[in-house]
N, C-alpha and C. Protein backbone atom coordinates (compact mmCIF):
# COMPACT_ATOMS: atom_id res chain seq x y z
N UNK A 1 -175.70 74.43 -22.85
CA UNK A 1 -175.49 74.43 -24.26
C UNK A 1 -175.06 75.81 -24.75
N UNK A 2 -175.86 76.84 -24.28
CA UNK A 2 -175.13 78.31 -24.44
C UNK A 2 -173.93 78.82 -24.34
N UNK A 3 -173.52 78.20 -23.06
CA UNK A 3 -171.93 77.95 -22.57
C UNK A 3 -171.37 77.11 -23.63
N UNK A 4 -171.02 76.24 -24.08
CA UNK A 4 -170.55 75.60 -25.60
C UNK A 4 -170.61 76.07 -26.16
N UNK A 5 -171.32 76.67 -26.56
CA UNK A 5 -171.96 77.27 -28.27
C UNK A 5 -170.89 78.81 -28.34
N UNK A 6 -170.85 79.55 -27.03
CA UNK A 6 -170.34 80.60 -26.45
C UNK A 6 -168.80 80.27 -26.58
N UNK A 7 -168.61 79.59 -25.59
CA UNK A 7 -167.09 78.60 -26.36
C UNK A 7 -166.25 78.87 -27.48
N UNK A 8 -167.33 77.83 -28.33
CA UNK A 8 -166.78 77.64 -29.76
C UNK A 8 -166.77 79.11 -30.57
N UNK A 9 -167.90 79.79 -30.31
CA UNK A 9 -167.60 81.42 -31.11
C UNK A 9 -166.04 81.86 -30.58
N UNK A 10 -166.03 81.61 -29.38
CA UNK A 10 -164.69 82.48 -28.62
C UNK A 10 -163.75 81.62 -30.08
N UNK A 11 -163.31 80.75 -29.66
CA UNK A 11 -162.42 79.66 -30.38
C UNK A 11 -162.37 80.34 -31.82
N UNK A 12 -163.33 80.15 -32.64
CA UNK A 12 -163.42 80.79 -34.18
C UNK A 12 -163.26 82.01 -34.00
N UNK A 13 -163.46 82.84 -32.96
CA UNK A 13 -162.64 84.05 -32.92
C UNK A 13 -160.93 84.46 -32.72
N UNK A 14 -160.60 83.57 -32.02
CA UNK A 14 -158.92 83.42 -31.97
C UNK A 14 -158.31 82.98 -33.07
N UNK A 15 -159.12 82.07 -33.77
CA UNK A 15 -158.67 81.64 -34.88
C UNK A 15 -158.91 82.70 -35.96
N UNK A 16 -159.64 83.45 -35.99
CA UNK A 16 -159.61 84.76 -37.06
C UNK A 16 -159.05 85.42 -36.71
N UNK A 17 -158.66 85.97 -35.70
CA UNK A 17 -157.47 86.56 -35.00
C UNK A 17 -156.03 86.46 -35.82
N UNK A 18 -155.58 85.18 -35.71
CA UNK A 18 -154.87 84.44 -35.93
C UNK A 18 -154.18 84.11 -36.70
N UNK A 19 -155.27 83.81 -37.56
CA UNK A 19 -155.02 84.04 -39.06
C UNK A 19 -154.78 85.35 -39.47
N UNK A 20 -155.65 86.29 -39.17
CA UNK A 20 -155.24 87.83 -39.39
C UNK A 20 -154.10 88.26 -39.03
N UNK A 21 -153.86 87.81 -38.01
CA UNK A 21 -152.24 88.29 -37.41
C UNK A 21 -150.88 87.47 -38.62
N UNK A 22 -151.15 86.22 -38.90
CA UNK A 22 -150.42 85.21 -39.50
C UNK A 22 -150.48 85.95 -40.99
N UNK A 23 -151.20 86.61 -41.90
CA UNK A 23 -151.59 87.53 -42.96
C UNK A 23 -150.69 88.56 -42.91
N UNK A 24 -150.65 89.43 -41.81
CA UNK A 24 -149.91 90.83 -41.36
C UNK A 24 -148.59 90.31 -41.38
N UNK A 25 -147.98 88.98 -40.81
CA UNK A 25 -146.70 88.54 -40.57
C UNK A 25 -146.06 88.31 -42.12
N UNK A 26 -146.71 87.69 -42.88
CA UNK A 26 -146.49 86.84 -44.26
C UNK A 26 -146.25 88.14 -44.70
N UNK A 27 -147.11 89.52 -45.13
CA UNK A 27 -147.19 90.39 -45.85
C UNK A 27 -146.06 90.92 -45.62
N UNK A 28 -145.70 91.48 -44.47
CA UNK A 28 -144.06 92.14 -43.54
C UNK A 28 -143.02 91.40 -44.18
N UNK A 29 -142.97 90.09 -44.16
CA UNK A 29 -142.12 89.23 -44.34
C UNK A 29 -141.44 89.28 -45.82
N UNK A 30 -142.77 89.63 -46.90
CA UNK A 30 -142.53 89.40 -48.45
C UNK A 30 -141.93 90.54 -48.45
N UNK A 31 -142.62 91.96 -47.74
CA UNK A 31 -142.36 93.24 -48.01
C UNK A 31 -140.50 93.36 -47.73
N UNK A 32 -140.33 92.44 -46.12
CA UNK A 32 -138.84 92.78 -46.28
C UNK A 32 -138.10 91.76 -47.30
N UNK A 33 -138.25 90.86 -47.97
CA UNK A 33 -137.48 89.55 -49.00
C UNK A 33 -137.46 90.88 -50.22
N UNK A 34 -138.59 91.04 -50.47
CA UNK A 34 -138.64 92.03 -51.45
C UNK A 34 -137.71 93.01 -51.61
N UNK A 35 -137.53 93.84 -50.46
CA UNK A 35 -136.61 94.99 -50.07
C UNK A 35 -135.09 94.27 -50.15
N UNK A 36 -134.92 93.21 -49.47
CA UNK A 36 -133.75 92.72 -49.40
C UNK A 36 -133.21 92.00 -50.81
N UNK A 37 -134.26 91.65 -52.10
CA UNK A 37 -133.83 91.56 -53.43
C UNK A 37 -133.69 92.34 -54.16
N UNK A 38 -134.75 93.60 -54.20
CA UNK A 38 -133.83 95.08 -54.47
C UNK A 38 -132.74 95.53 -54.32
N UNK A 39 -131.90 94.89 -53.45
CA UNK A 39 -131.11 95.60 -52.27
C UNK A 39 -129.70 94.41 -52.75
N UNK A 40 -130.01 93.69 -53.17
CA UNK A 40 -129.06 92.73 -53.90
C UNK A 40 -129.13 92.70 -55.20
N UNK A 41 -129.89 93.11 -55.98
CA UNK A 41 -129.99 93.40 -57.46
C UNK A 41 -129.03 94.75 -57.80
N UNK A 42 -129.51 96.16 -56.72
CA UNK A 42 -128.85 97.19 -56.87
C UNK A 42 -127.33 96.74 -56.50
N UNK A 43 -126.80 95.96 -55.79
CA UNK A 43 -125.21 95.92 -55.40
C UNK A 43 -124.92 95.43 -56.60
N UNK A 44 -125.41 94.24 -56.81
CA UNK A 44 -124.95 93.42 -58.03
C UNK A 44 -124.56 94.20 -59.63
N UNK A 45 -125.83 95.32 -59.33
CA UNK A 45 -125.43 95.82 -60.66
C UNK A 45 -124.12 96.68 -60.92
N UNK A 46 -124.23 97.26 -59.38
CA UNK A 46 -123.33 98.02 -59.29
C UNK A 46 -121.97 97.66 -59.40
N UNK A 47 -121.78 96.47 -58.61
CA UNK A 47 -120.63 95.64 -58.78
C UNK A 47 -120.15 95.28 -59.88
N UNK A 48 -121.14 95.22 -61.14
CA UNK A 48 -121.05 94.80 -62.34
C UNK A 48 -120.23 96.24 -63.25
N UNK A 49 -120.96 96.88 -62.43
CA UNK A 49 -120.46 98.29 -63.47
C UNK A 49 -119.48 98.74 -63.11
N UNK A 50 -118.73 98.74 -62.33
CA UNK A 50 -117.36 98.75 -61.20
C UNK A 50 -116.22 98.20 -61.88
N UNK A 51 -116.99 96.51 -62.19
CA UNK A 51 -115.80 95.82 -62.90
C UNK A 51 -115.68 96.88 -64.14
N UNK A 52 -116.61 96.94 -64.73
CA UNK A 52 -116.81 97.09 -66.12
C UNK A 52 -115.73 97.95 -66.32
N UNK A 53 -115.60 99.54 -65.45
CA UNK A 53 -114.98 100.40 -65.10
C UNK A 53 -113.48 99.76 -64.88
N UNK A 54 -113.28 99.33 -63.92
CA UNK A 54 -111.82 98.71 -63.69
C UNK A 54 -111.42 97.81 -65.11
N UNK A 55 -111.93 97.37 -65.59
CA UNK A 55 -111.70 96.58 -66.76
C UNK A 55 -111.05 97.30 -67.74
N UNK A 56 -111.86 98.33 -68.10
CA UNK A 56 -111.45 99.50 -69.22
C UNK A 56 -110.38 100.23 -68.81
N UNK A 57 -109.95 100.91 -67.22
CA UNK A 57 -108.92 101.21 -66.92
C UNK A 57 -108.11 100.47 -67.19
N UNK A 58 -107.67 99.02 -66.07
CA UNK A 58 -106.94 98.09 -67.04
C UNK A 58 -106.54 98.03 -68.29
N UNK A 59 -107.18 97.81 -68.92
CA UNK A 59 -107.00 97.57 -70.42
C UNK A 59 -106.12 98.96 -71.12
N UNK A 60 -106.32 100.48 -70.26
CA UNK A 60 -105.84 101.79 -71.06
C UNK A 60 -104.65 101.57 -70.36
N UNK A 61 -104.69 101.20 -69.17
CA UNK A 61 -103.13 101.26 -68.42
C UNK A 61 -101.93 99.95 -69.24
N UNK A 62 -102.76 99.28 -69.68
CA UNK A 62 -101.87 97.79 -70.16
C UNK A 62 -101.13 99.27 -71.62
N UNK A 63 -102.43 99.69 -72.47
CA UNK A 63 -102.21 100.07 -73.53
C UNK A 63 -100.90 100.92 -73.83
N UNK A 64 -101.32 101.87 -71.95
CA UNK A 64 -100.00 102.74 -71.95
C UNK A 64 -98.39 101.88 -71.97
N UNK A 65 -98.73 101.26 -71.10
CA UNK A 65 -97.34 100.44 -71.17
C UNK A 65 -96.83 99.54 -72.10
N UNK A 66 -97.72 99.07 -72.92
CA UNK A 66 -97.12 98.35 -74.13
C UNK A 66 -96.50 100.00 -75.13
N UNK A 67 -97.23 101.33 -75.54
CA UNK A 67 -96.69 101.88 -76.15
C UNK A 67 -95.10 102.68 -75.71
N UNK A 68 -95.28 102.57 -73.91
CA UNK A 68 -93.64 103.14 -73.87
C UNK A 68 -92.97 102.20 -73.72
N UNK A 69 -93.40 100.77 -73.61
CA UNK A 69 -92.70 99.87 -73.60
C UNK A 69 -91.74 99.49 -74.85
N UNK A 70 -93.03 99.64 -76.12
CA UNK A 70 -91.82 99.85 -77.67
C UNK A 70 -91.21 101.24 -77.92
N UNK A 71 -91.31 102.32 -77.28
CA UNK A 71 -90.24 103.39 -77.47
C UNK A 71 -89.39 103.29 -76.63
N UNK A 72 -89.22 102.56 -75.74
CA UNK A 72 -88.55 102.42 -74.69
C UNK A 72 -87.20 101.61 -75.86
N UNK A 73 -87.63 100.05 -76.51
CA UNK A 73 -86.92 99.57 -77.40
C UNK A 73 -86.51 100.43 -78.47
N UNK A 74 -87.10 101.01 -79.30
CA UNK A 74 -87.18 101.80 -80.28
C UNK A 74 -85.78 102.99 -79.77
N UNK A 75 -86.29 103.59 -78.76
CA UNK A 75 -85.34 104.80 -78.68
C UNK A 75 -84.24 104.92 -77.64
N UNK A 76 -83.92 103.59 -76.81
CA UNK A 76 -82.88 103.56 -76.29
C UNK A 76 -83.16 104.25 -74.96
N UNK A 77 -84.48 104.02 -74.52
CA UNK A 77 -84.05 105.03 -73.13
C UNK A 77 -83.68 104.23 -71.60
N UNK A 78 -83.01 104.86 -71.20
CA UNK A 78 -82.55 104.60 -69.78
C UNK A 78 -82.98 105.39 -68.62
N UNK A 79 -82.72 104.96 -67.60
CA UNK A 79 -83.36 105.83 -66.37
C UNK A 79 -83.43 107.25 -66.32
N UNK A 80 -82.41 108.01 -67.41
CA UNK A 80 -82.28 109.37 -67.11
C UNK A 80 -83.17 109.56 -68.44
N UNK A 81 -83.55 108.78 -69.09
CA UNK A 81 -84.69 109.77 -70.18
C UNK A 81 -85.82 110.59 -69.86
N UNK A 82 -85.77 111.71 -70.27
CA UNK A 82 -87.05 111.97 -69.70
C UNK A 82 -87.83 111.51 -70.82
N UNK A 83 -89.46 110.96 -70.31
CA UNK A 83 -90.30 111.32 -71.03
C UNK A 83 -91.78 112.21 -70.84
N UNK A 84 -91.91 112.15 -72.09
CA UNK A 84 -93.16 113.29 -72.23
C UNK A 84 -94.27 112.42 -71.51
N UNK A 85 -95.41 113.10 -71.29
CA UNK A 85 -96.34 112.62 -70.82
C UNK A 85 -97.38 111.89 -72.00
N UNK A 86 -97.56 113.13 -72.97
CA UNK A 86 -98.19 113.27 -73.59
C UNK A 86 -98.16 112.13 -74.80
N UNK A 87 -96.95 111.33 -75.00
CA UNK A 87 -96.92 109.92 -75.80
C UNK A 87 -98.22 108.99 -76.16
N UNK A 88 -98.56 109.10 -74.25
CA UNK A 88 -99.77 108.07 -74.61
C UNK A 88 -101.25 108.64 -74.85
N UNK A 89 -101.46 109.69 -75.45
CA UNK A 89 -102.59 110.28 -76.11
C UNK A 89 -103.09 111.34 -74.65
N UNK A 90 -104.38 111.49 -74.73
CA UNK A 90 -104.79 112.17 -73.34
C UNK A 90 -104.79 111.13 -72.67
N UNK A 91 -105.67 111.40 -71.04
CA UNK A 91 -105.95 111.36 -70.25
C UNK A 91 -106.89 110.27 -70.37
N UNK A 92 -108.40 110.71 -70.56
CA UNK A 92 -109.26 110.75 -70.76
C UNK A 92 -109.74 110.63 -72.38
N UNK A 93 -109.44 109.17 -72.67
CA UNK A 93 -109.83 108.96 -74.41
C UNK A 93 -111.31 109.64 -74.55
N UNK A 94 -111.97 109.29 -73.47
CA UNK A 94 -113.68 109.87 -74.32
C UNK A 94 -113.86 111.53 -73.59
N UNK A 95 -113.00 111.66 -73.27
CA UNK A 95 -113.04 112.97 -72.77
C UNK A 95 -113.17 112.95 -70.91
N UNK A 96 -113.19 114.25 -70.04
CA UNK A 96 -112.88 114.35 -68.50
C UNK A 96 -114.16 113.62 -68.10
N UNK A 97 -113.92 113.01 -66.97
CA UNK A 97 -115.60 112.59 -66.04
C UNK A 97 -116.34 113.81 -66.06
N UNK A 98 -117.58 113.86 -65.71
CA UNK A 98 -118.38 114.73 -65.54
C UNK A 98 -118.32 115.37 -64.43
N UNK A 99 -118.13 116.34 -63.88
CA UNK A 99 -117.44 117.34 -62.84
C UNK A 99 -116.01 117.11 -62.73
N UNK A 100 -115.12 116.41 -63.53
CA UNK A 100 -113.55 116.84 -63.18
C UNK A 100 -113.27 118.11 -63.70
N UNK A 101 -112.40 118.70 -63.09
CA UNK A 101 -111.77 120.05 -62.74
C UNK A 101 -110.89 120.42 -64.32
N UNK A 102 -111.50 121.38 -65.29
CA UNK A 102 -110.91 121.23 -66.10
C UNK A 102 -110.51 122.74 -65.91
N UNK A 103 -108.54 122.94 -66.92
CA UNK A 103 -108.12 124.03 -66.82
C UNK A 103 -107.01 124.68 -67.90
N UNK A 104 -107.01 125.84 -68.19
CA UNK A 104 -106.28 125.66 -69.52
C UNK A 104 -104.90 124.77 -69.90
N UNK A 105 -104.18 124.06 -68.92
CA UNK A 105 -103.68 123.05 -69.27
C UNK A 105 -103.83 121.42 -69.06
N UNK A 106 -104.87 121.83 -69.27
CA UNK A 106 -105.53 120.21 -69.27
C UNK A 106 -105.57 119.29 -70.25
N UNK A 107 -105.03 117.87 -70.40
CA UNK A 107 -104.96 117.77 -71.24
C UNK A 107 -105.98 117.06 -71.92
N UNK A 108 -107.51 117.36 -71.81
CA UNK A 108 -108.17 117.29 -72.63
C UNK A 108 -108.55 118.04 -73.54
N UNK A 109 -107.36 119.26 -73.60
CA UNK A 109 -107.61 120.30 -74.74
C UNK A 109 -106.55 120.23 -75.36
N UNK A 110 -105.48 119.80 -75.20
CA UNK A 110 -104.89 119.43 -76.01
C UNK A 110 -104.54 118.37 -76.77
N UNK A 111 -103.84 118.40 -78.22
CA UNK A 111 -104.11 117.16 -78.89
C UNK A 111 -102.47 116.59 -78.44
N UNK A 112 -102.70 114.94 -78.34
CA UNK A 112 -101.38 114.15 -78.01
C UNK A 112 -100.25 114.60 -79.37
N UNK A 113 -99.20 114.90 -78.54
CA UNK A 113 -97.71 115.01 -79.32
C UNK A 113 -97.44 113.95 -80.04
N UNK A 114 -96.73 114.70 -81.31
CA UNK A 114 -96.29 113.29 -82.35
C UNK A 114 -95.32 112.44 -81.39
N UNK A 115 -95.12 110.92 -81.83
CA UNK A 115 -94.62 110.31 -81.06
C UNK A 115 -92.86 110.36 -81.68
N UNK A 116 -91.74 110.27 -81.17
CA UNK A 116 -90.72 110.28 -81.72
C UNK A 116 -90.42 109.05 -82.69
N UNK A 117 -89.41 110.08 -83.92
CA UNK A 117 -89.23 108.99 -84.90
C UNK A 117 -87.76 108.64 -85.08
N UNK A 118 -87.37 107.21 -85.10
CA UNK A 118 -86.49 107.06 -85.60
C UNK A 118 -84.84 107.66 -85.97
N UNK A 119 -83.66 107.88 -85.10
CA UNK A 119 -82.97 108.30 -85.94
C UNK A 119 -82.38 107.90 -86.44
């Protein structure tokens, strides 16, 4: 009967084992889902803010080309016109990124040239 009894402790010991080990696995497991939804939240946002970025470029590059697109009508130019740069305002509407290289001809110090009028 000692031998049985001896047994069954062994047994309820593997099984606490077991379970303990099965605890350690689950915990690892959440810890990496966890890490790996961080880890897809941060792309996502990022991805989001990327567009956001490309969007607004877009939209300044469309802007540029619709305005030399009507001086283009407006003033008759052909391949040999030159034009100014400075037509389509600065660079940088809200001003340079934060560490771009600024220098006294930059044109975030200067204000955009009147646009040509009419002759």
């Amino acid at each position: 009967m000692l031998a049985a009894s001896s047994a069954r402790v062994g047994r309820a010991d593997d099984a606490v084992s077991n379970a303990a080990d099965a605890a350690a696995d689950a915990a690892y497991a959440a810890n990496a889902v966890a890490n790996v939804a961080a880890a897809v939240f941060a792309y996502a946002a990022d991805a989001v803010a990327n567009a956001a970025n490309a969007n607004a470029a877009n939209m300044m590059a469309w802007r540029d080309y619709d305005i030399l697109l009507a001086l283009n009508k407006r003033e008759g130019w052909t391949d040999n016109s030159p034009v100014d740069p400075d037509l389509c305002g600065p660079l940088w509407a809200d001003g340079a990124p934060k560490g771009w290289p600024i220098n006294d001809d930059s044109q975030s110090k200067k204000k955009p040239s009147k646009r040509p009028t009419k002759k």
